[in-house]
C-alpha atoms as a PDB file:
ATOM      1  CA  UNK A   1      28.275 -26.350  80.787  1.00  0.00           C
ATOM      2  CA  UNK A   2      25.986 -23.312  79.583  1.00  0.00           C
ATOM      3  CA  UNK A   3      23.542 -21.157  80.558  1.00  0.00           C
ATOM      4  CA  UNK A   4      20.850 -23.504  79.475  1.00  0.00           C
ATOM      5  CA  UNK A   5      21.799 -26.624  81.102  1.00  0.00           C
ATOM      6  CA  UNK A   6      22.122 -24.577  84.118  1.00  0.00           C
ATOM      7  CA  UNK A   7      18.672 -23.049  83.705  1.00  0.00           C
ATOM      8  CA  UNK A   8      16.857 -26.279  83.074  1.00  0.00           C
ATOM      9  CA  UNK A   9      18.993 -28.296  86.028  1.00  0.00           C
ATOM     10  CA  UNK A  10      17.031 -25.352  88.079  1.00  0.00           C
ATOM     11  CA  UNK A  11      13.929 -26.189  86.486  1.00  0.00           C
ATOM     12  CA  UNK A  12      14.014 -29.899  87.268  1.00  0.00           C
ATOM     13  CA  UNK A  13      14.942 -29.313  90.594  1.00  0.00           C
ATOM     14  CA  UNK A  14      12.650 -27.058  90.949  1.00  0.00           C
ATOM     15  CA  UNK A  15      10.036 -29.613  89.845  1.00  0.00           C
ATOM     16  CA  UNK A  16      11.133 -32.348  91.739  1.00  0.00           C
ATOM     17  CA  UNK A  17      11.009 -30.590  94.983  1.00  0.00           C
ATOM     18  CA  UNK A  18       7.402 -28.841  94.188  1.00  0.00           C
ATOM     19  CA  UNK A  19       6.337 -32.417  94.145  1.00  0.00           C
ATOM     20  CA  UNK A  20       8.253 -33.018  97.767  1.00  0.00           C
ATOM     21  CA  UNK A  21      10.487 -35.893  96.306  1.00  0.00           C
ATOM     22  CA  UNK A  22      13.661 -36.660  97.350  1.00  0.00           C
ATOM     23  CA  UNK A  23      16.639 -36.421  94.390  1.00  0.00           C
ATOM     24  CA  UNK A  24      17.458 -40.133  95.654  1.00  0.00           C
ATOM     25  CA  UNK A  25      13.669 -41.312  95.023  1.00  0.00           C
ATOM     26  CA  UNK A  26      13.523 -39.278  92.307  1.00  0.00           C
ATOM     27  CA  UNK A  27      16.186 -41.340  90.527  1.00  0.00           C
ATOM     28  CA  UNK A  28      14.825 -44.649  91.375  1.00  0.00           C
ATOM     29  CA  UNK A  29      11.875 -43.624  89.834  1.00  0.00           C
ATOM     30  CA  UNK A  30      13.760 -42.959  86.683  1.00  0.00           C
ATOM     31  CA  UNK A  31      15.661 -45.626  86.919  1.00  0.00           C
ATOM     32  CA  UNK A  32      18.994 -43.574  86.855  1.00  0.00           C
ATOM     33  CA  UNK A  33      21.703 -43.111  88.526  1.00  0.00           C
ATOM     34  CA  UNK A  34      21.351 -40.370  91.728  1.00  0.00           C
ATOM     35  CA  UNK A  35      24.987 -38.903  90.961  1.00  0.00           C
ATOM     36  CA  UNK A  36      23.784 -38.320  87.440  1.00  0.00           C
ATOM     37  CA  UNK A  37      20.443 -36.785  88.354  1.00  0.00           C
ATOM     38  CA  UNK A  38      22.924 -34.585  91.113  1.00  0.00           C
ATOM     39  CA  UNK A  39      24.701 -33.781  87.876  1.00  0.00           C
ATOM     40  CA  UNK A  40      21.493 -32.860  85.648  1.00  0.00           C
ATOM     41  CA  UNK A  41      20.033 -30.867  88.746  1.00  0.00           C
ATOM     42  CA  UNK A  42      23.386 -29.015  89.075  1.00  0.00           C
ATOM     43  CA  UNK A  43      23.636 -28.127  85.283  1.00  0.00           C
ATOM     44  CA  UNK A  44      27.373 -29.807  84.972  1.00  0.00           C
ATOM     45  CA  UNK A  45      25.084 -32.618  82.437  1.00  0.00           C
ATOM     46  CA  UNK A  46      22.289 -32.320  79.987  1.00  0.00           C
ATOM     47  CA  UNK A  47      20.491 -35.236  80.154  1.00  0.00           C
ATOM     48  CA  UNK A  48      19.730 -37.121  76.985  1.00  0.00           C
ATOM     49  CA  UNK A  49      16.476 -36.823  74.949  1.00  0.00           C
ATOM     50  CA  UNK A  50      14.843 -40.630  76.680  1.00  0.00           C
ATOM     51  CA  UNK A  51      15.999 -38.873  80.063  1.00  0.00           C
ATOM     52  CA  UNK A  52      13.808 -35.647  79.420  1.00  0.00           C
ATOM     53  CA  UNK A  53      11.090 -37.337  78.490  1.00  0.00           C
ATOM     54  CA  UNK A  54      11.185 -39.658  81.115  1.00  0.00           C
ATOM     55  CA  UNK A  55      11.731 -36.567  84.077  1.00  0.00           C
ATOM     56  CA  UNK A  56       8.701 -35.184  82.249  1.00  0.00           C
ATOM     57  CA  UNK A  57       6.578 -37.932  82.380  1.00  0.00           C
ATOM     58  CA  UNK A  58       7.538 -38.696  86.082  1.00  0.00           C
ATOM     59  CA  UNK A  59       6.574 -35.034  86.932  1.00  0.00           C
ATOM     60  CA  UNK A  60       3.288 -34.832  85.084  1.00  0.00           C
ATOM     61  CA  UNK A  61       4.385 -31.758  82.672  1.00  0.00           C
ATOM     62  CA  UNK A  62       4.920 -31.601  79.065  1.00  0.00           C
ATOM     63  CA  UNK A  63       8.843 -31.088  77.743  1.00  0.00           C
ATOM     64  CA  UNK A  64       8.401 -28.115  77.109  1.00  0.00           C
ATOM     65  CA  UNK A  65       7.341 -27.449  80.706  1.00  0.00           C
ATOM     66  CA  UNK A  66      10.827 -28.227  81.726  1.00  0.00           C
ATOM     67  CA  UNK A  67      12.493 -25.323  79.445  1.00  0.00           C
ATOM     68  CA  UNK A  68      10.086 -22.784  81.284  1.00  0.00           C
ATOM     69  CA  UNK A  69      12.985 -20.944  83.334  1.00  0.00           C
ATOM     70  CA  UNK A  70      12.253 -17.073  82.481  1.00  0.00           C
ATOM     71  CA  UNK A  71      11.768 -16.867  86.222  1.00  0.00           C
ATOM     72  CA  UNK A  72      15.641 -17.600  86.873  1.00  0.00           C
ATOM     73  CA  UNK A  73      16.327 -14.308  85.133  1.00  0.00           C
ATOM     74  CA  UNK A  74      19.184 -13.026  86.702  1.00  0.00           C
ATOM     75  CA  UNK A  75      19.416  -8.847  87.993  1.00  0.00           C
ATOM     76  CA  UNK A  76      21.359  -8.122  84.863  1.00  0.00           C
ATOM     77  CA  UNK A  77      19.734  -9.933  82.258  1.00  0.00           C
ATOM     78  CA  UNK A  78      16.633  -8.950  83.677  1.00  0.00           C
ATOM     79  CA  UNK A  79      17.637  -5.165  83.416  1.00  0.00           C
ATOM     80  CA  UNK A  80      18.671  -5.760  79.771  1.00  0.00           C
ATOM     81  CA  UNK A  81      15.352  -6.928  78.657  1.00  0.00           C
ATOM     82  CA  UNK A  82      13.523  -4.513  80.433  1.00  0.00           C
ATOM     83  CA  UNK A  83      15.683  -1.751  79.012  1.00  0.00           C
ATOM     84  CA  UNK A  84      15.213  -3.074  75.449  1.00  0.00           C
ATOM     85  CA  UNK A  85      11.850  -2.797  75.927  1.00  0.00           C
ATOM     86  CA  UNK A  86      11.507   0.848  77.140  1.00  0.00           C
ATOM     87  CA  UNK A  87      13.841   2.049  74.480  1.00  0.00           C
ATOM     88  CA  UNK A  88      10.810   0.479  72.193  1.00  0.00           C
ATOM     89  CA  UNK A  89       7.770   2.368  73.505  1.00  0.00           C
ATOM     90  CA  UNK A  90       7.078   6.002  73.021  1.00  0.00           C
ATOM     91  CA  UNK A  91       6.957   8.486  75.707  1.00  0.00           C
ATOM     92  CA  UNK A  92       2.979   8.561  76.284  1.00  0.00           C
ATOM     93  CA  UNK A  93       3.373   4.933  77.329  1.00  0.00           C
ATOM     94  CA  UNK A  94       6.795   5.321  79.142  1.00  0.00           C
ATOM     95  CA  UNK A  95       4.954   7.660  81.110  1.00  0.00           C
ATOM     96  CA  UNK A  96       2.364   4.661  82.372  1.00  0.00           C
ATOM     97  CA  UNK A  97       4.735   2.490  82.986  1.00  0.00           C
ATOM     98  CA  UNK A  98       6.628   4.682  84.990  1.00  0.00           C
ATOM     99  CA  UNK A  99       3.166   5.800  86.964  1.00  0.00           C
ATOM    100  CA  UNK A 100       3.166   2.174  87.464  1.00  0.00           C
ATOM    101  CA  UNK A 101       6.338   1.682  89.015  1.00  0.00           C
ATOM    102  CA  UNK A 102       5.652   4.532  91.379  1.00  0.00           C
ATOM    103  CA  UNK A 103       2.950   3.170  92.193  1.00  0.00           C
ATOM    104  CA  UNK A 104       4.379  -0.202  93.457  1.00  0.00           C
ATOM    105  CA  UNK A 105       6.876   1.141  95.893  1.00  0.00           C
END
């Protein structure tokens, strides 16, 4: 499977154990199986559209919740976007942002 079924395994998982459940509970409660919840959680299947909304529903967020990964950004895709957005901004604000970073260490 892809980067996105990866991403949002992470992101249910994620979820699930925020709300302290177990991934066997968890599937009860959604009336599926726990080896393909394993399988959704581990990004190897992308659950159907009735699955998302039920995981939603069970975890009190919106769909859309569940697609909110940015924070599994890995190093290198991280560096990428933060490059692409440097090589945007003119120097006077380069300047902050480096001031900035200097600042944080």
């Amino acid at each position: 499977m892809g980067i996105i079924s990866k991403k949002l395994g992470q992101r249910i998982k994620e979820l699930r154990e925020r709300k302290n459940i177990s991934q066997l509970k968890f599937a009860e409660e959604l009336n599926m199986e726990a080896s393909n919840l394993s399988k959704i959680e581990r990004g190897i299947q992308i659950p159907k559209e009735e699955s998302l909304i039920k995981i939603a529903n069970a975890l009190n967020v919106s769909i859309k919740d569940l697609f909110d990964y940015d924070h599994f950004i890995d190093k290198d895709e991280l560096l990428n976007k933060i490059n692409f957005i440097l090589k945007s901004t003119d120097t006077k604000t380069l300047q902050k942002y480096y001031k900035i970073l200097m600042d944080l260490q």
